[in-house]
N, C-alpha and C. Protein backbone atom coordinates (compact mmCIF):
# COMPACT_ATOMS: atom_id res chain seq x y z
N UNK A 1 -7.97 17.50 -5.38
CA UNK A 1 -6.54 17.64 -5.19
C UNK A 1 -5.81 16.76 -6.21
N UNK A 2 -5.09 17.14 -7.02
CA UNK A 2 -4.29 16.59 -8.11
C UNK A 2 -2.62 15.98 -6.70
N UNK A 3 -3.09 14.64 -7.16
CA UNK A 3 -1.96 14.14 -6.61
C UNK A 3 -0.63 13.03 -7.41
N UNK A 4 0.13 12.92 -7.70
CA UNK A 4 0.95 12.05 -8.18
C UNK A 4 1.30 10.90 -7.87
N UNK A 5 1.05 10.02 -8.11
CA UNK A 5 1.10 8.53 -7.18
C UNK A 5 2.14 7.82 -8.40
N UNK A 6 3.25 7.02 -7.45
CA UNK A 6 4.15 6.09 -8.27
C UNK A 6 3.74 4.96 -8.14
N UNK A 7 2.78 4.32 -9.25
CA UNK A 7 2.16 3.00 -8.92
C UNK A 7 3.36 1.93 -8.64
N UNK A 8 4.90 2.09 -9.48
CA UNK A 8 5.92 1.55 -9.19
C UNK A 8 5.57 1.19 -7.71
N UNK A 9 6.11 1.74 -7.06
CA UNK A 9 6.51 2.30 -5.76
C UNK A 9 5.44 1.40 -4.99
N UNK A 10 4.11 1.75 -5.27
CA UNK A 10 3.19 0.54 -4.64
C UNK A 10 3.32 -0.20 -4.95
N UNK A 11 3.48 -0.64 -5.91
CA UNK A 11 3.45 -2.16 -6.20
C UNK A 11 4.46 -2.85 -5.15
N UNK A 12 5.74 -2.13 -5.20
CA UNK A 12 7.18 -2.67 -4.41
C UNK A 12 6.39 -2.53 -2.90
N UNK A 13 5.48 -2.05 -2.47
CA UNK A 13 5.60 -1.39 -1.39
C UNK A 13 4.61 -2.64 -0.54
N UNK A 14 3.90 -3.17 -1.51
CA UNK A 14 2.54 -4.17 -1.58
C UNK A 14 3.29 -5.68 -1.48
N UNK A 15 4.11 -5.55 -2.22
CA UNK A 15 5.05 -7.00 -2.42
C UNK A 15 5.97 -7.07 -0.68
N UNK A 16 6.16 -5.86 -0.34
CA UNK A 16 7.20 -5.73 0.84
C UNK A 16 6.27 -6.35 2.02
N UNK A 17 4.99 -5.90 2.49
CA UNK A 17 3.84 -5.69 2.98
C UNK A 17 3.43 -7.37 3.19
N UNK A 18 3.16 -8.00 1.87
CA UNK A 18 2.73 -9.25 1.95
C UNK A 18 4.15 -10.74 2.53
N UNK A 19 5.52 -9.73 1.76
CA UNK A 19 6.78 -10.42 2.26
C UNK A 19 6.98 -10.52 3.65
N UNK A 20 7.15 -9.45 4.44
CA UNK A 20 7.41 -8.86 5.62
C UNK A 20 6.11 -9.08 7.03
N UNK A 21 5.24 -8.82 6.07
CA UNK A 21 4.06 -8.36 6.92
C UNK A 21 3.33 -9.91 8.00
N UNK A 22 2.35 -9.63 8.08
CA UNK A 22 1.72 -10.64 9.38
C UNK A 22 0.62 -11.05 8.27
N UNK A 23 -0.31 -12.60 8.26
CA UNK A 23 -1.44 -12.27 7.90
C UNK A 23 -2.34 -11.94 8.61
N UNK A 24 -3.15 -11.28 8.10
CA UNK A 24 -4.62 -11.05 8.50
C UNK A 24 -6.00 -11.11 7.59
N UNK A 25 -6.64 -11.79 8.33
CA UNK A 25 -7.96 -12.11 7.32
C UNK A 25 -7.59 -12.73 6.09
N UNK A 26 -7.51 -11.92 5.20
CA UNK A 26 -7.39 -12.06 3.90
C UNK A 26 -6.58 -11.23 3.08
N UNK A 27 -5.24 -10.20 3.84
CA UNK A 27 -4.29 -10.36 3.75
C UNK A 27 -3.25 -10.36 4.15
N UNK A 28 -2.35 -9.03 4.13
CA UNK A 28 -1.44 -8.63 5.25
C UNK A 28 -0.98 -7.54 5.86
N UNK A 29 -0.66 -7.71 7.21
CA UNK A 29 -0.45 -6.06 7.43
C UNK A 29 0.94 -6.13 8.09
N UNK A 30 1.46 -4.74 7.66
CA UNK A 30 3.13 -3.93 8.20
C UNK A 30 3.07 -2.95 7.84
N UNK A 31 3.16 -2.39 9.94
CA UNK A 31 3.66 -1.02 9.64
C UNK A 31 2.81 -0.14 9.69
N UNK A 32 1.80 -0.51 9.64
CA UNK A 32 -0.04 0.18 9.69
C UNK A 32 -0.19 0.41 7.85
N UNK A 33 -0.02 -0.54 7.04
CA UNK A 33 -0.29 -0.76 6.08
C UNK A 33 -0.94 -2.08 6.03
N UNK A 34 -2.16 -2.73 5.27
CA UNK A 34 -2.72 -3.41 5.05
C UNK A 34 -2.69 -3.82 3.70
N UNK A 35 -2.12 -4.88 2.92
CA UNK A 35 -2.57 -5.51 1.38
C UNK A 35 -3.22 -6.25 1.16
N UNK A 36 -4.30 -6.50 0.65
CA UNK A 36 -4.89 -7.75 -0.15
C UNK A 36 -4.98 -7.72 -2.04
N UNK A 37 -5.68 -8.55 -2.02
CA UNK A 37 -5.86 -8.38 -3.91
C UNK A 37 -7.52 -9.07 -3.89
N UNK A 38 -7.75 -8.95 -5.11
CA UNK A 38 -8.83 -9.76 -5.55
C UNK A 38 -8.53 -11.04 -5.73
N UNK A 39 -9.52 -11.77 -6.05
CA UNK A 39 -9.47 -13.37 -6.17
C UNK A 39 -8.56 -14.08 -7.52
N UNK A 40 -8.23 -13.12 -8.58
CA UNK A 40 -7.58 -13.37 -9.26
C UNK A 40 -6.09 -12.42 -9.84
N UNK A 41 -5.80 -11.47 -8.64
CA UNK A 41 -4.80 -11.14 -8.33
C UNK A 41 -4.28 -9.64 -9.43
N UNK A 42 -5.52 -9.58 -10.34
CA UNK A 42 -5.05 -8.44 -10.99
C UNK A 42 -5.11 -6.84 -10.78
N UNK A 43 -6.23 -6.91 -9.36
CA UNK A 43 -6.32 -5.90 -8.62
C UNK A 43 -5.95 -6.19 -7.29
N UNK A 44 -5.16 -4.92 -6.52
CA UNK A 44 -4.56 -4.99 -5.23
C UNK A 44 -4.63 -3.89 -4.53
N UNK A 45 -5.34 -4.22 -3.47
CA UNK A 45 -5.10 -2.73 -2.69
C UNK A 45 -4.45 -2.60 -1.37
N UNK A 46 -3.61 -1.65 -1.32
CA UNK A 46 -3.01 -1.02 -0.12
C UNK A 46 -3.70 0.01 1.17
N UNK A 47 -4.25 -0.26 1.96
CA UNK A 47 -4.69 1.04 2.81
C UNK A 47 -3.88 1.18 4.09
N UNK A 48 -4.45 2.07 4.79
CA UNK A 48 -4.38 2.00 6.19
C UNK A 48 -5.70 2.41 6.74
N UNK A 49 -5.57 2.80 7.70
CA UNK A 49 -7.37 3.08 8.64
C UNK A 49 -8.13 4.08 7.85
N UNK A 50 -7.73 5.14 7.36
CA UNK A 50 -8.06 6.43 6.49
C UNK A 50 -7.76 6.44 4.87
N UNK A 51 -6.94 5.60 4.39
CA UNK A 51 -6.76 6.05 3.15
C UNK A 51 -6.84 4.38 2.17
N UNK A 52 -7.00 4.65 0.84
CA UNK A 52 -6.83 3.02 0.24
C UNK A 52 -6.58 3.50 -1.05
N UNK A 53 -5.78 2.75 -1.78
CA UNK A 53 -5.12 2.79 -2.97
C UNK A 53 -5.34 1.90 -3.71
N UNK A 54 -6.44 1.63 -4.80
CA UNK A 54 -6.52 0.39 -5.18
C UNK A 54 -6.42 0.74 -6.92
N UNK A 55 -5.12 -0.50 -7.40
CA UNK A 55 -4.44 -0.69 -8.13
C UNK A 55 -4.69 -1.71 -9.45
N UNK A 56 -5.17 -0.92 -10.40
CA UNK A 56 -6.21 -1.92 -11.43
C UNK A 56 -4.97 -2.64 -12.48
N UNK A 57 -6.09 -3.52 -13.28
CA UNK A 57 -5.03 -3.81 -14.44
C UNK A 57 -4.20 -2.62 -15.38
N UNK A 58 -2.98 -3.06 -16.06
CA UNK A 58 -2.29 -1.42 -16.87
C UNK A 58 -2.23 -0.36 -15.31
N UNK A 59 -1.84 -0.34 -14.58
CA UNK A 59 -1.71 0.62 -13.84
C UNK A 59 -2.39 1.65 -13.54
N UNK A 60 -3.59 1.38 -13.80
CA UNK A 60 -4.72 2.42 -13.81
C UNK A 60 -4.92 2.35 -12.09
N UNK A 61 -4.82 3.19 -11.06
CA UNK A 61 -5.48 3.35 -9.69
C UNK A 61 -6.47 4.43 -9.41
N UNK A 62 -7.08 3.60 -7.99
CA UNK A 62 -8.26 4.68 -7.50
C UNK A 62 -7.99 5.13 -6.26
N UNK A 63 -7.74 6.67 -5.87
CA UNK A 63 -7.88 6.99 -4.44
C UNK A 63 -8.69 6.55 -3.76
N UNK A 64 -9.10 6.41 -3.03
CA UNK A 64 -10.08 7.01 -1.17
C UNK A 64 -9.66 7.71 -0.14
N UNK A 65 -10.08 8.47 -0.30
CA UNK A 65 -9.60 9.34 1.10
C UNK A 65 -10.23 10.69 1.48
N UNK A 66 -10.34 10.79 2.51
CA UNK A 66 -11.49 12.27 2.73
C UNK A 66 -10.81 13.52 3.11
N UNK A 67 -9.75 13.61 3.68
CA UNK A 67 -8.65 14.42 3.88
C UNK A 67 -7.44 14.38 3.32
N UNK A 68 -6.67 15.36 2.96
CA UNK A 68 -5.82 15.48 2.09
C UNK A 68 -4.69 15.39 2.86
N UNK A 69 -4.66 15.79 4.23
CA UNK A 69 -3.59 15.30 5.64
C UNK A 69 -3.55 13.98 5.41
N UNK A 70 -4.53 13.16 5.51
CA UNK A 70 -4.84 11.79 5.92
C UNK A 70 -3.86 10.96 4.27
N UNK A 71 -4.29 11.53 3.21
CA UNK A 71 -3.42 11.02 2.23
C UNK A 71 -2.09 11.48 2.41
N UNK A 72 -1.56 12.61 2.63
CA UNK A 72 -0.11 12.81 2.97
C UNK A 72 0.47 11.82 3.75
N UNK A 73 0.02 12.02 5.29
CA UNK A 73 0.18 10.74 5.95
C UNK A 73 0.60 8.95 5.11
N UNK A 74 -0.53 8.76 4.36
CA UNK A 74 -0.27 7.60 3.96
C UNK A 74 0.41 7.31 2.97
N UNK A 75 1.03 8.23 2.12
CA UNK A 75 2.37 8.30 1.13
C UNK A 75 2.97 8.16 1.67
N UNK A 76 3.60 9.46 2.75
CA UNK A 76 4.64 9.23 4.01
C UNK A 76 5.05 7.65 4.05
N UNK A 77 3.67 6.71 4.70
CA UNK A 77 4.03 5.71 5.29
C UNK A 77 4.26 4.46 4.12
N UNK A 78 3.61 4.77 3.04
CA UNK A 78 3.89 4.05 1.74
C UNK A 78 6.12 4.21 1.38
N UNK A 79 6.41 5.65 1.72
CA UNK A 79 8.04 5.88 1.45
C UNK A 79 8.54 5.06 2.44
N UNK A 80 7.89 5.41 3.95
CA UNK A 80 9.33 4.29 4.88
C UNK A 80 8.82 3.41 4.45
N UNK A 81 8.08 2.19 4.41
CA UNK A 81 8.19 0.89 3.66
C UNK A 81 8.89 0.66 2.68
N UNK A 82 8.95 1.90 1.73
CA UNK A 82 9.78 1.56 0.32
C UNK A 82 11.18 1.15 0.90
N UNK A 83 11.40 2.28 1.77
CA UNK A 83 13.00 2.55 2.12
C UNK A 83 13.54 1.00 3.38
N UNK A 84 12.66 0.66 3.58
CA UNK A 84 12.71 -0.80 4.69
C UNK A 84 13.25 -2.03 3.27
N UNK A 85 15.09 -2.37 3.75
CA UNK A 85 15.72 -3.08 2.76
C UNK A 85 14.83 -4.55 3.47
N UNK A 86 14.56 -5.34 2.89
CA UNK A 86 14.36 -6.86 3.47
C UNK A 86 15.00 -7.29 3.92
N UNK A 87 16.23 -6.77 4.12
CA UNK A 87 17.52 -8.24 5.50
C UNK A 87 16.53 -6.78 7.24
N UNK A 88 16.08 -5.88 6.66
CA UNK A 88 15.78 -5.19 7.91
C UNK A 88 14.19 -5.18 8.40
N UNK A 89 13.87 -6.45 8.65
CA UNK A 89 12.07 -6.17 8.14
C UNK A 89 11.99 -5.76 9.94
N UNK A 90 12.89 -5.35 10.89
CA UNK A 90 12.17 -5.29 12.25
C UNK A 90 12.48 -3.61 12.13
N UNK A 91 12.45 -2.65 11.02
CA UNK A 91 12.97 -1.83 11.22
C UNK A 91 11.51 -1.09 10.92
């Protein structure tokens, strides 16, 4: 499945996630989104239970995902995060 991904968009969406979000483990979660990075911060990935987006140096990313519902879904939930201003993080 040829899909279009706005690494923009994650990135903002990853920064919102770690701003907003709770920690856990080793990183953070909001919203049923999860971020961490690697140990030196130039790779970062976004998932939820089904899908993961991981975000290399130059903007190069890698899907995971086994259903193509299951990635819809997690764009979906990648946009309301985008659209969540920061004075509204209970939204």
């Amino acid at each position: 499945m040829e899909t279009k991904i706005d690494v923009r968009k994650v990135l903002r969406v990853f920064n919102k996630v770690q701003d907003l979000g709770t920690a856990v483990g080793n990183g953070y979660q909001y919203k049923g989104l999860t971020a961490n990075q690697d140990f030196d911060g130039y790779t970062i990935i976004l998932k939820d239970d089904y899908v993961s987006i991981t975000v290399f140096f130059h903007n190069k990313f890698s899907l995971d995902y086994t259903r193509s519902a299951m990635l819809h879904a997690f764009l979906e939930k990648i946009d309301q995060v985008d659209r969540v201003k920061r004075a509204d993080s209970d939204n």
